[in-house]
Protein backbone atom coordinates (compact mmCIF):
# COMPACT_ATOMS: atom_id res chain seq x y z
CA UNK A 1 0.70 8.53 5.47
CA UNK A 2 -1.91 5.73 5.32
CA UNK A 3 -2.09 3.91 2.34
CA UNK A 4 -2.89 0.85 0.65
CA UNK A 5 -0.21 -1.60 -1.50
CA UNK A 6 -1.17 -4.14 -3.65
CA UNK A 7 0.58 -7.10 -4.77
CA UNK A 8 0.28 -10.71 -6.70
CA UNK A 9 -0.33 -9.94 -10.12
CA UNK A 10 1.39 -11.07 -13.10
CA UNK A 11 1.03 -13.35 -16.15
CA UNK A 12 -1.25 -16.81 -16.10
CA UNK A 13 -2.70 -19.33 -17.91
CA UNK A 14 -6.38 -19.51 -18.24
CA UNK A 15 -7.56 -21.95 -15.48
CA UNK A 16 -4.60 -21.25 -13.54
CA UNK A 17 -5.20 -19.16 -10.01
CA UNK A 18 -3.49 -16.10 -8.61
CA UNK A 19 -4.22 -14.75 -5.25
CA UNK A 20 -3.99 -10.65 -4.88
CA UNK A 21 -2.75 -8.96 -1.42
CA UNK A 22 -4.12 -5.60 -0.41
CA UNK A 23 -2.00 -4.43 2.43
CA UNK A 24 -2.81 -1.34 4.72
CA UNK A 25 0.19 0.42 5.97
CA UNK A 26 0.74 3.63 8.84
CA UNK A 27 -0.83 4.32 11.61
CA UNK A 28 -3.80 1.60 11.11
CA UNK A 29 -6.13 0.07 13.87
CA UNK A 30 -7.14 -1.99 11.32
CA UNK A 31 -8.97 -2.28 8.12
CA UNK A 32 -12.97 -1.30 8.05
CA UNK A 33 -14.58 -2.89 4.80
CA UNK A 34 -12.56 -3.17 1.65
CA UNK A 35 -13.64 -3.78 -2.28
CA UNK A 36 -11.67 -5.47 -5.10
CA UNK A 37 -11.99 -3.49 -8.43
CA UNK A 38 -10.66 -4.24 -11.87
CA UNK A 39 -10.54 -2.19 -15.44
CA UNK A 40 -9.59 -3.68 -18.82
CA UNK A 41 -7.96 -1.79 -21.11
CA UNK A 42 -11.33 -0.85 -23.33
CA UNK A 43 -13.81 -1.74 -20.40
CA UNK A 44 -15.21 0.51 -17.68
CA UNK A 45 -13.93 -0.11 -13.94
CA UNK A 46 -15.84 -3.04 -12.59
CA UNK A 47 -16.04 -4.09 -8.21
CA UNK A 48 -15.61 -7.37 -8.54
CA UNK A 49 -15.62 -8.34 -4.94
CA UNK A 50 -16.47 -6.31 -1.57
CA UNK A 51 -15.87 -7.83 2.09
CA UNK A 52 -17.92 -5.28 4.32
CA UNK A 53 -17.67 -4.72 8.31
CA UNK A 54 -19.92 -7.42 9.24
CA UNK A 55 -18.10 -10.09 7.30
CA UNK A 56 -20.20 -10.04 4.46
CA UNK A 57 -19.23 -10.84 0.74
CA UNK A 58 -20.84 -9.56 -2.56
CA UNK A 59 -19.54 -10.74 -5.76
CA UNK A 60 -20.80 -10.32 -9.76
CA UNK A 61 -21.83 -12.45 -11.84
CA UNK A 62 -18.89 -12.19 -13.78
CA UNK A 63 -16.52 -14.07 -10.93
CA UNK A 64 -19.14 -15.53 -8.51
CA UNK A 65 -17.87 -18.24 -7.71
CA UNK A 66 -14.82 -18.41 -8.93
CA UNK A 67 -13.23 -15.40 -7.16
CA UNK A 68 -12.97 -15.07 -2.88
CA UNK A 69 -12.22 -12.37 -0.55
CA UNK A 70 -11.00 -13.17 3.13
CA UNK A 71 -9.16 -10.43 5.39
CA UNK A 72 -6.26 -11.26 7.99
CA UNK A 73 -6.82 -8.41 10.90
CA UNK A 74 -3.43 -9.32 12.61
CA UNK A 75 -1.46 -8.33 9.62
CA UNK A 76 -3.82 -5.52 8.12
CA UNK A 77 -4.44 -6.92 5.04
CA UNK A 78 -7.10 -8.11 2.45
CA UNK A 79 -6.66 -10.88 -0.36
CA UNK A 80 -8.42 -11.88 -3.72
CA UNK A 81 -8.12 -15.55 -4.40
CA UNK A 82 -9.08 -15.86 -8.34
CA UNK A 83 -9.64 -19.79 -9.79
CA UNK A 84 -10.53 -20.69 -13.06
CA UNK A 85 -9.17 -17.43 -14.19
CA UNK A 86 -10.47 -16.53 -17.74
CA UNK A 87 -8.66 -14.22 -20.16
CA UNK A 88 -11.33 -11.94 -19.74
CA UNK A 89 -10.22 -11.69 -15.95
CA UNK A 90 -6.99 -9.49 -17.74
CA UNK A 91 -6.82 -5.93 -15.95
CA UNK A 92 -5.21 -4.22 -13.46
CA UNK A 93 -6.86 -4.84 -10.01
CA UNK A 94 -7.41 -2.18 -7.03
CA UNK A 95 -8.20 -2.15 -4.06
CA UNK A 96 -10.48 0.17 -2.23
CA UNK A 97 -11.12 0.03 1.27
CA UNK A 98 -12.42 2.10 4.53
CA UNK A 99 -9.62 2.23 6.39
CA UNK A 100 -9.69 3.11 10.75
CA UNK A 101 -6.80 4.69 11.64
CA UNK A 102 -4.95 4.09 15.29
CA UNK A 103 -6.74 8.06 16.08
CA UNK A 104 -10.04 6.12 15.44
CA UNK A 105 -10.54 8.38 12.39
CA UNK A 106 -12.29 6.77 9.11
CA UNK A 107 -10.77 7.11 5.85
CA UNK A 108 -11.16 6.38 2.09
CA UNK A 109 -7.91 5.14 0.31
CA UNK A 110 -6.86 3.35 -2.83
CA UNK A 111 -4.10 1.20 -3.99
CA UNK A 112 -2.39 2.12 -7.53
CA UNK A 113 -2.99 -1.44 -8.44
CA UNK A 114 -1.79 -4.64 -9.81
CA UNK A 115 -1.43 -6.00 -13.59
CA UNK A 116 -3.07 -9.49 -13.52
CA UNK A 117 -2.82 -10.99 -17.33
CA UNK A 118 -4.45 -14.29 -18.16
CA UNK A 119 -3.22 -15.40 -21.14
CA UNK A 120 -1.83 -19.02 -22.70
């Protein structure tokens, strides 16, 4: 089955950095366009960074520049590189992304996430 694994999180200080893998595994010809969510435990979900087909980035307010997305084709994967990480940057962090599979199907998945807690 296709699916997507994330990986990376855990426990920083604030300022510190953490990058976040998003890995595609099965039969994958590679990875479409792919978005970087997060939710806080009394927040809403929020995208906090999208990488679409074309190469293009989007970010909000909230990270711009602070947070970057970059893919690796070869290896199937996406990563979020967070600097100057804030404690309000605490929350478990998905990843959605358009995946094409080796039958040159499209499809939706999403990871289960990664715990990211910024904290001194």
């Amino acid at each position: 089955q296709v699916q997507l694994v994330e990986s990376g999180g855990g426990l920083v200080q604030p300022g510190g950095s953490l990058r976040l893998s998003c890995a595609a595994s099965g039969s994958i010809f590679r990875i479409n366009s792919m978005g970087w969510y997060r939710q806080a435990p009394g927040k809403e979900r929020e995208l906090v960074a999208s990488l679409s087909s074309s190469g293009s980035t989007n970010f909000p307010d909230s990270v711009k520049g602070r947070f970057i997305i970059s893919r690796d084709n070869a290896r199937n994967t996406v990563y979020l590189q967070m600097n100057s990480l804030k404690p309000e940057d605490t929350a478990v962090y998905s990843c959605n992304g358009v995946l094409i599979t080796s039958a040159g199907r499209y499809l939706e998945v999403w990871g289960q996430g990664t715990l990211v807690t910024v904290s001194s």
